[in-house]
C-alpha atoms as a PDB file:
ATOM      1  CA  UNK A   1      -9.594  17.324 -47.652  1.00  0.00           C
ATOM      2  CA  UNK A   2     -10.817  18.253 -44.125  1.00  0.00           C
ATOM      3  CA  UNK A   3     -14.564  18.112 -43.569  1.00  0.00           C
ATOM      4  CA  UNK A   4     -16.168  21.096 -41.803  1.00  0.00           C
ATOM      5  CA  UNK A   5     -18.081  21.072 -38.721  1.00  0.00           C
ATOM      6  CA  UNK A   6     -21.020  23.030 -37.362  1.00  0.00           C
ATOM      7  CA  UNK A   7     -19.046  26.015 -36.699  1.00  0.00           C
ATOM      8  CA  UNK A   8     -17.490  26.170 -40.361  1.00  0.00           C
ATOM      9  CA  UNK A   9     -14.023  24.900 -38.958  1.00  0.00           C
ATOM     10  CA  UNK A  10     -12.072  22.184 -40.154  1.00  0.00           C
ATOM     11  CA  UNK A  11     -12.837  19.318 -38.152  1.00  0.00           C
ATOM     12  CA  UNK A  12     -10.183  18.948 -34.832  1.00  0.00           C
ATOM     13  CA  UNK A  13      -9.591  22.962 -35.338  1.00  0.00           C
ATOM     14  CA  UNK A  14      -9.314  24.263 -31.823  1.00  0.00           C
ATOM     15  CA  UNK A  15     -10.169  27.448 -31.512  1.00  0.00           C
ATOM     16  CA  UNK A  16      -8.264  29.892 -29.047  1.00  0.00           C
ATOM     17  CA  UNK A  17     -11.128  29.699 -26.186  1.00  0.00           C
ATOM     18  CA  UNK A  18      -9.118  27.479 -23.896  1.00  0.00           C
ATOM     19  CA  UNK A  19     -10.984  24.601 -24.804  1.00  0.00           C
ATOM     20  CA  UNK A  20     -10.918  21.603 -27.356  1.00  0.00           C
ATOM     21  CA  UNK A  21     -13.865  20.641 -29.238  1.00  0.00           C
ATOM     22  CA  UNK A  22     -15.054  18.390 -26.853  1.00  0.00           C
ATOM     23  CA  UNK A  23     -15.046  21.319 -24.325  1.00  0.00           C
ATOM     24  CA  UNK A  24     -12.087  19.727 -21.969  1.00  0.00           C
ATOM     25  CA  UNK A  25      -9.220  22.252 -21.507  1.00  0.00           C
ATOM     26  CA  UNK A  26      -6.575  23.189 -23.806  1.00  0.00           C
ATOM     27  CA  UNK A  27      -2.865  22.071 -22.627  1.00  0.00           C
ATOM     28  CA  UNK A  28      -1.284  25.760 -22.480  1.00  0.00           C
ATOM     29  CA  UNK A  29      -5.003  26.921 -20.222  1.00  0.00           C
ATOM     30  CA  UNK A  30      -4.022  24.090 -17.582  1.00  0.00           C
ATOM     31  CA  UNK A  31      -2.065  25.269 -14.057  1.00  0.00           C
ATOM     32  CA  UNK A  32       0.538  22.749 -12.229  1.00  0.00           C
ATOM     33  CA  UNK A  33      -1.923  21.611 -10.457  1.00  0.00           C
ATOM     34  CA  UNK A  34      -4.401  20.070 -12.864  1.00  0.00           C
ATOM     35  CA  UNK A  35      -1.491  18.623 -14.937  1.00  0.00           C
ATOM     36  CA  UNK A  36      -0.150  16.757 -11.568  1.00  0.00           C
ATOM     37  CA  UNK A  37      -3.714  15.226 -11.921  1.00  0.00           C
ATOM     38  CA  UNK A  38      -3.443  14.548 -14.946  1.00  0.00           C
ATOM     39  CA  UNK A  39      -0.517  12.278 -14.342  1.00  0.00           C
ATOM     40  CA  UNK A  40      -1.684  11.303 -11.247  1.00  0.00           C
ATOM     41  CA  UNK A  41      -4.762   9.732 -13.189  1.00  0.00           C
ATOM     42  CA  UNK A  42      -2.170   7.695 -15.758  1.00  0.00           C
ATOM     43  CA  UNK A  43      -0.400   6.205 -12.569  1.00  0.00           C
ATOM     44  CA  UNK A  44      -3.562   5.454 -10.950  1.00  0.00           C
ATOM     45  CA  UNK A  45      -4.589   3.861 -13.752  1.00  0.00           C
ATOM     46  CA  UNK A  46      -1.609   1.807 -13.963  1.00  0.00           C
ATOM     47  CA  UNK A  47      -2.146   0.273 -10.845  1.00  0.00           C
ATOM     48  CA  UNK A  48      -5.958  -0.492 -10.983  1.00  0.00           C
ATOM     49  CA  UNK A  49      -5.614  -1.869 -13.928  1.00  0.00           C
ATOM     50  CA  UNK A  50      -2.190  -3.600 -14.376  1.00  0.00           C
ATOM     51  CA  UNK A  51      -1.508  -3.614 -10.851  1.00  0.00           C
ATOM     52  CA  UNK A  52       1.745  -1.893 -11.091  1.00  0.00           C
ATOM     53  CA  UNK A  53       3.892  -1.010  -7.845  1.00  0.00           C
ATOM     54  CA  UNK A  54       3.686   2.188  -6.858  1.00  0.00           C
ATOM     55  CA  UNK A  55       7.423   3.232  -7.578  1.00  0.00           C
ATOM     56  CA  UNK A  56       7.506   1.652 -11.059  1.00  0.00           C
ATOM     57  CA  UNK A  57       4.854   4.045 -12.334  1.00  0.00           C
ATOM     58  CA  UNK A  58       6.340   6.719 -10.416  1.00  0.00           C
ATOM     59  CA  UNK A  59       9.904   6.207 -12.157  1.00  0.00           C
ATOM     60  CA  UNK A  60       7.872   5.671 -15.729  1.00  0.00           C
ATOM     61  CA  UNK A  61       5.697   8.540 -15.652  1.00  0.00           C
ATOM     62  CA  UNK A  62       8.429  11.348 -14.016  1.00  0.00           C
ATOM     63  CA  UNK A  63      10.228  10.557 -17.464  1.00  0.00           C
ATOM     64  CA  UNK A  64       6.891  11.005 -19.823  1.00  0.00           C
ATOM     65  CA  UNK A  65       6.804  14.622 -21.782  1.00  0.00           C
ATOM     66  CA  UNK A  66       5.713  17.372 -19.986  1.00  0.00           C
ATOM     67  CA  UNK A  67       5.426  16.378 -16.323  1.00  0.00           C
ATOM     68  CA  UNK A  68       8.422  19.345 -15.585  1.00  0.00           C
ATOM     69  CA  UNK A  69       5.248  21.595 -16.062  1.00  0.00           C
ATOM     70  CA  UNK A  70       3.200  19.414 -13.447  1.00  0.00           C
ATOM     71  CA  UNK A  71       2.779  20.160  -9.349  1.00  0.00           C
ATOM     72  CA  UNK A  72       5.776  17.009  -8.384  1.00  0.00           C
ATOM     73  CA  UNK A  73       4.083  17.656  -4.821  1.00  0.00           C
ATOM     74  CA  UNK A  74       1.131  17.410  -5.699  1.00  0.00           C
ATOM     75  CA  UNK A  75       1.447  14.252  -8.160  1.00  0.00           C
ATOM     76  CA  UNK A  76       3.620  12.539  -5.278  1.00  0.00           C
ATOM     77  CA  UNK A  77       0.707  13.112  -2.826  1.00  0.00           C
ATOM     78  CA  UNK A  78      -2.101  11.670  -5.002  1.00  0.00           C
ATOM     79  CA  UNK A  79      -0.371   8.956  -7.203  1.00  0.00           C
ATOM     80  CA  UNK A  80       0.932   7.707  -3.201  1.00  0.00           C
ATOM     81  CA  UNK A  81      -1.573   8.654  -0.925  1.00  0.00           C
ATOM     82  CA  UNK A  82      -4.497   6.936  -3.449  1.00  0.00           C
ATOM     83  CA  UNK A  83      -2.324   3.727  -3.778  1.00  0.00           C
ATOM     84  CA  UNK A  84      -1.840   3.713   0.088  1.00  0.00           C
ATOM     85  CA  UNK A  85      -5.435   4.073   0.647  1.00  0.00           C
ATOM     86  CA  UNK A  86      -7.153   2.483  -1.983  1.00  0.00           C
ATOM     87  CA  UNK A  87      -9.296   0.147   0.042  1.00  0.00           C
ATOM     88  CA  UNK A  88     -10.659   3.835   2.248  1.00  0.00           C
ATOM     89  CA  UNK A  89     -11.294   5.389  -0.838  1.00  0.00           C
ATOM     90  CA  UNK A  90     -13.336   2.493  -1.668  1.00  0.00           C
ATOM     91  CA  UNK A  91     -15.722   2.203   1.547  1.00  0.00           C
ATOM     92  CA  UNK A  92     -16.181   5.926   1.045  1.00  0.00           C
ATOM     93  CA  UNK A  93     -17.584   5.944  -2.371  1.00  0.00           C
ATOM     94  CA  UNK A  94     -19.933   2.590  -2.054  1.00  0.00           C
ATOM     95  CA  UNK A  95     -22.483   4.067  -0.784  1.00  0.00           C
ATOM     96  CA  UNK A  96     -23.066   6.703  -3.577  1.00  0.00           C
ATOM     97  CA  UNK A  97     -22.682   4.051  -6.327  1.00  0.00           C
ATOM     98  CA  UNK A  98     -25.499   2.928  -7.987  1.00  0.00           C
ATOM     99  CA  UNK A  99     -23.939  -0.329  -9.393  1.00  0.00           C
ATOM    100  CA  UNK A 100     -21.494  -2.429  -8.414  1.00  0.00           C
ATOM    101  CA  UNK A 101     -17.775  -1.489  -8.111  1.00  0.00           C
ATOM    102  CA  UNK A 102     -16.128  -3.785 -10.766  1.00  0.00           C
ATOM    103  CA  UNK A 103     -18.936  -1.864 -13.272  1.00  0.00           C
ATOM    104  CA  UNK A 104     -17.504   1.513 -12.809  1.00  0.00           C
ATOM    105  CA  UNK A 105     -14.942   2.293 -15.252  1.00  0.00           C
ATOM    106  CA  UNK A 106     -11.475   2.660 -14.372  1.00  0.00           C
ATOM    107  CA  UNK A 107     -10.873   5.925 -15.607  1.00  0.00           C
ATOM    108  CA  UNK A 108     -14.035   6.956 -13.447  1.00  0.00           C
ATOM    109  CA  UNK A 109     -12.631   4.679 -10.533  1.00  0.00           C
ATOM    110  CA  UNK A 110      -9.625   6.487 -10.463  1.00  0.00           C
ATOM    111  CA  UNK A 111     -10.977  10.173 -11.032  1.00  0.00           C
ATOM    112  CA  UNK A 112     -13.040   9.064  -8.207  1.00  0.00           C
ATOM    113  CA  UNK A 113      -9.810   8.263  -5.897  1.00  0.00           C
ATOM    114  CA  UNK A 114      -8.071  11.687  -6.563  1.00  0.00           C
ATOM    115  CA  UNK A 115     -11.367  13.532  -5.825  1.00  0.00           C
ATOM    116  CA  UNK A 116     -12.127  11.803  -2.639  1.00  0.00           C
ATOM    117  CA  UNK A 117      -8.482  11.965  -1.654  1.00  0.00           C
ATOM    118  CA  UNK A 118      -8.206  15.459  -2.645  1.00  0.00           C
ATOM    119  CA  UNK A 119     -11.329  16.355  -0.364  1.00  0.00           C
ATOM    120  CA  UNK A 120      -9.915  14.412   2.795  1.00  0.00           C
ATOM    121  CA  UNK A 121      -6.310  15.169   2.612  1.00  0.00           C
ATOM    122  CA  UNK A 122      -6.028  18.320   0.300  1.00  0.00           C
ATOM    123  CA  UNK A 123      -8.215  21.110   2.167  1.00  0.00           C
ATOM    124  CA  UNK A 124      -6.065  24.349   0.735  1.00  0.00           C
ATOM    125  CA  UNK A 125      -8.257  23.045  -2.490  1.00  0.00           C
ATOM    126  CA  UNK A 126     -12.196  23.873  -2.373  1.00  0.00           C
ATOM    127  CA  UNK A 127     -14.359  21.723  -2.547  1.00  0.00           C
ATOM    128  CA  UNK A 128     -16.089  23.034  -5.775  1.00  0.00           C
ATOM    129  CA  UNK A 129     -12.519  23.237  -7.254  1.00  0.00           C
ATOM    130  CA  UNK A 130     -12.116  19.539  -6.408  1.00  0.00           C
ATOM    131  CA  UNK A 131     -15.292  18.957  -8.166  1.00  0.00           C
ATOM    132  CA  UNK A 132     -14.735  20.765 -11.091  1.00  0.00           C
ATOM    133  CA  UNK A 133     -10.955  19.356 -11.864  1.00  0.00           C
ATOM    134  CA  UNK A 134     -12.131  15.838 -11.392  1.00  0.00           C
ATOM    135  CA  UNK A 135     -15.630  16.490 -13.966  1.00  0.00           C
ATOM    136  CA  UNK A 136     -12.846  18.213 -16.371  1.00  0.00           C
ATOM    137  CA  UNK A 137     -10.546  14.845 -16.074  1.00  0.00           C
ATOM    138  CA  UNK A 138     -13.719  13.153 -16.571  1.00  0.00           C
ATOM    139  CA  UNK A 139     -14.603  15.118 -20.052  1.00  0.00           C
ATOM    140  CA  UNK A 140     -11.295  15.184 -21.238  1.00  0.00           C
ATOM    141  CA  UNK A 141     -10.411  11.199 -20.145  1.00  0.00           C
ATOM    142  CA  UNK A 142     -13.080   9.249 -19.237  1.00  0.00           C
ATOM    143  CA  UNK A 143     -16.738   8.011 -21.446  1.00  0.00           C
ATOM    144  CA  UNK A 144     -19.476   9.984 -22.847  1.00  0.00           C
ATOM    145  CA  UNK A 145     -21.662  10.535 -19.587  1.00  0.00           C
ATOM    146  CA  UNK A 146     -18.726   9.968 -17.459  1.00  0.00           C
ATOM    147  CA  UNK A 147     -18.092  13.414 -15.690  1.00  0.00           C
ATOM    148  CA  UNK A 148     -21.854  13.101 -15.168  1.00  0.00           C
ATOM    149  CA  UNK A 149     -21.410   9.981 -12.534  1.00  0.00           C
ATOM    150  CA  UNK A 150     -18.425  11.119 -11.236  1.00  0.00           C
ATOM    151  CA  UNK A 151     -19.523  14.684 -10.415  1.00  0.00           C
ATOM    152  CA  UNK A 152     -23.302  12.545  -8.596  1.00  0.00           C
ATOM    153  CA  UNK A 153     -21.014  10.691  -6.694  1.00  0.00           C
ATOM    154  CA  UNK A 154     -18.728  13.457  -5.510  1.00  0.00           C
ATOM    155  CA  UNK A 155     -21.761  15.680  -5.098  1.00  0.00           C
ATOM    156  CA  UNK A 156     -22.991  12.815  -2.476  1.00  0.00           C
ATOM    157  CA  UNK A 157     -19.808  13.229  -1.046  1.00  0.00           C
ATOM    158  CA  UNK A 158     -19.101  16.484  -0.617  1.00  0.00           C
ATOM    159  CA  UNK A 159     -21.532  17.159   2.778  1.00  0.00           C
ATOM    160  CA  UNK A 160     -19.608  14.578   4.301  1.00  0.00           C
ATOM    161  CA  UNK A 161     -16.461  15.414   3.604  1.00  0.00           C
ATOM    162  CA  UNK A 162     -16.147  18.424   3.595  1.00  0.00           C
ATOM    163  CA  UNK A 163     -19.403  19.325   5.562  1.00  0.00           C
ATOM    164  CA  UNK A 164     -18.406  23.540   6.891  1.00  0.00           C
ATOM    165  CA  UNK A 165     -17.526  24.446   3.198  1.00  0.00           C
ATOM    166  CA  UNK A 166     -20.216  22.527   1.945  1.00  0.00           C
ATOM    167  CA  UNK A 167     -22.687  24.547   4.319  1.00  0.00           C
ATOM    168  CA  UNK A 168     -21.078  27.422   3.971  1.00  0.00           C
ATOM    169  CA  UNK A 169     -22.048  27.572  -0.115  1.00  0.00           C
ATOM    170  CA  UNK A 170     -25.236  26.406   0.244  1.00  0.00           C
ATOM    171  CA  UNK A 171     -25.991  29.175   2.950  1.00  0.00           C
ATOM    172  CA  UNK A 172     -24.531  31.504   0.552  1.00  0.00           C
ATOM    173  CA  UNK A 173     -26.691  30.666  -2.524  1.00  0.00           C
ATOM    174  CA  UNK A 174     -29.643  30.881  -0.288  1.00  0.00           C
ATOM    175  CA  UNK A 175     -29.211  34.444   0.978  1.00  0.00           C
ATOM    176  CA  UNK A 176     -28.436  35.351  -2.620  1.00  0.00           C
END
């Protein structure tokens, strides 16, 4: 017999708000977009931490269930342009660790990468969108506190990144 939780649902239920229990989006709630990051974050994965080439996780994960609903652009961009400039990606987000690299966890690590490479590369995306898809990856992939680092670390980044839209919001929430 299923136990109940606090909201007198079988525990697991998911209710129809969008979200799971853990509050990370529901499959059918997520755009093309956030699912190409989604299996951007597998690949990068891959290759951080079983140093896979670049094409052989491209091949593997073009063939896993669902990516025909996923942004291929997008994907190719990320999973590509994050393995191409790992080592940038890097130097960028040192400074706004508080611990070193090989402590960060590689899910974080690689939410990190898409972020960062999101905000240099990907400017049709704002900033605050960038922010909140990687803290949702974060929820639904990484540790407990995890989308807590990775949205400091982003939030560190953000003014120099993307410095005019950054400006621009914080000008905005001041006059309101």
């Amino acid at each position: 017999m299923n136990e109940i939780d606090e909201n007198g649902l079988p525990q697991g239920h998911q209710t129809r708000t969008g979200r799971t229990a853990t509050g990370a989006r529901k499959a059918a709630a997520k755009n093309p977009r956030s699912r190409a990051r989604e299996f951007a974050l597998q690949g990068l994965y891959q290759h951080l931490v079983g140093r896979n080439e670049a094409t052989a996780i491209d091949v593997f994960t073009r063939d896993l269930s669902g990516f025909h609903k996923a942004d291929a652009v997008h994907y190719d961009a990320l999973l590509h342009g994050c393995i191409r400039e790992e080592a940038e990606l890097d130097a960028l987000m040192q400074p706004q660790l508080d611990r070193p690299m090989a402590e960060i966890s590689p899910i974080e690590h690689c939410i990190l990468w898409i972020a960062i490479y999101e905000m240099r590369h990907c400017l049709d995306v704002p900033w605050r969108v960038v922010l909140n898809e990687a803290i949702e990856l974060a929820k639904e992939f990484g540790g407990t506190d995890g989308h807590k680092y990775v949205n400091g670390v982003l939030n560190g980044l953000a003014p120099q990144l993307r410095a005019t839209e950054v400006q621009a919001d914080r000008a905005k929430k001041a006059g309101a």
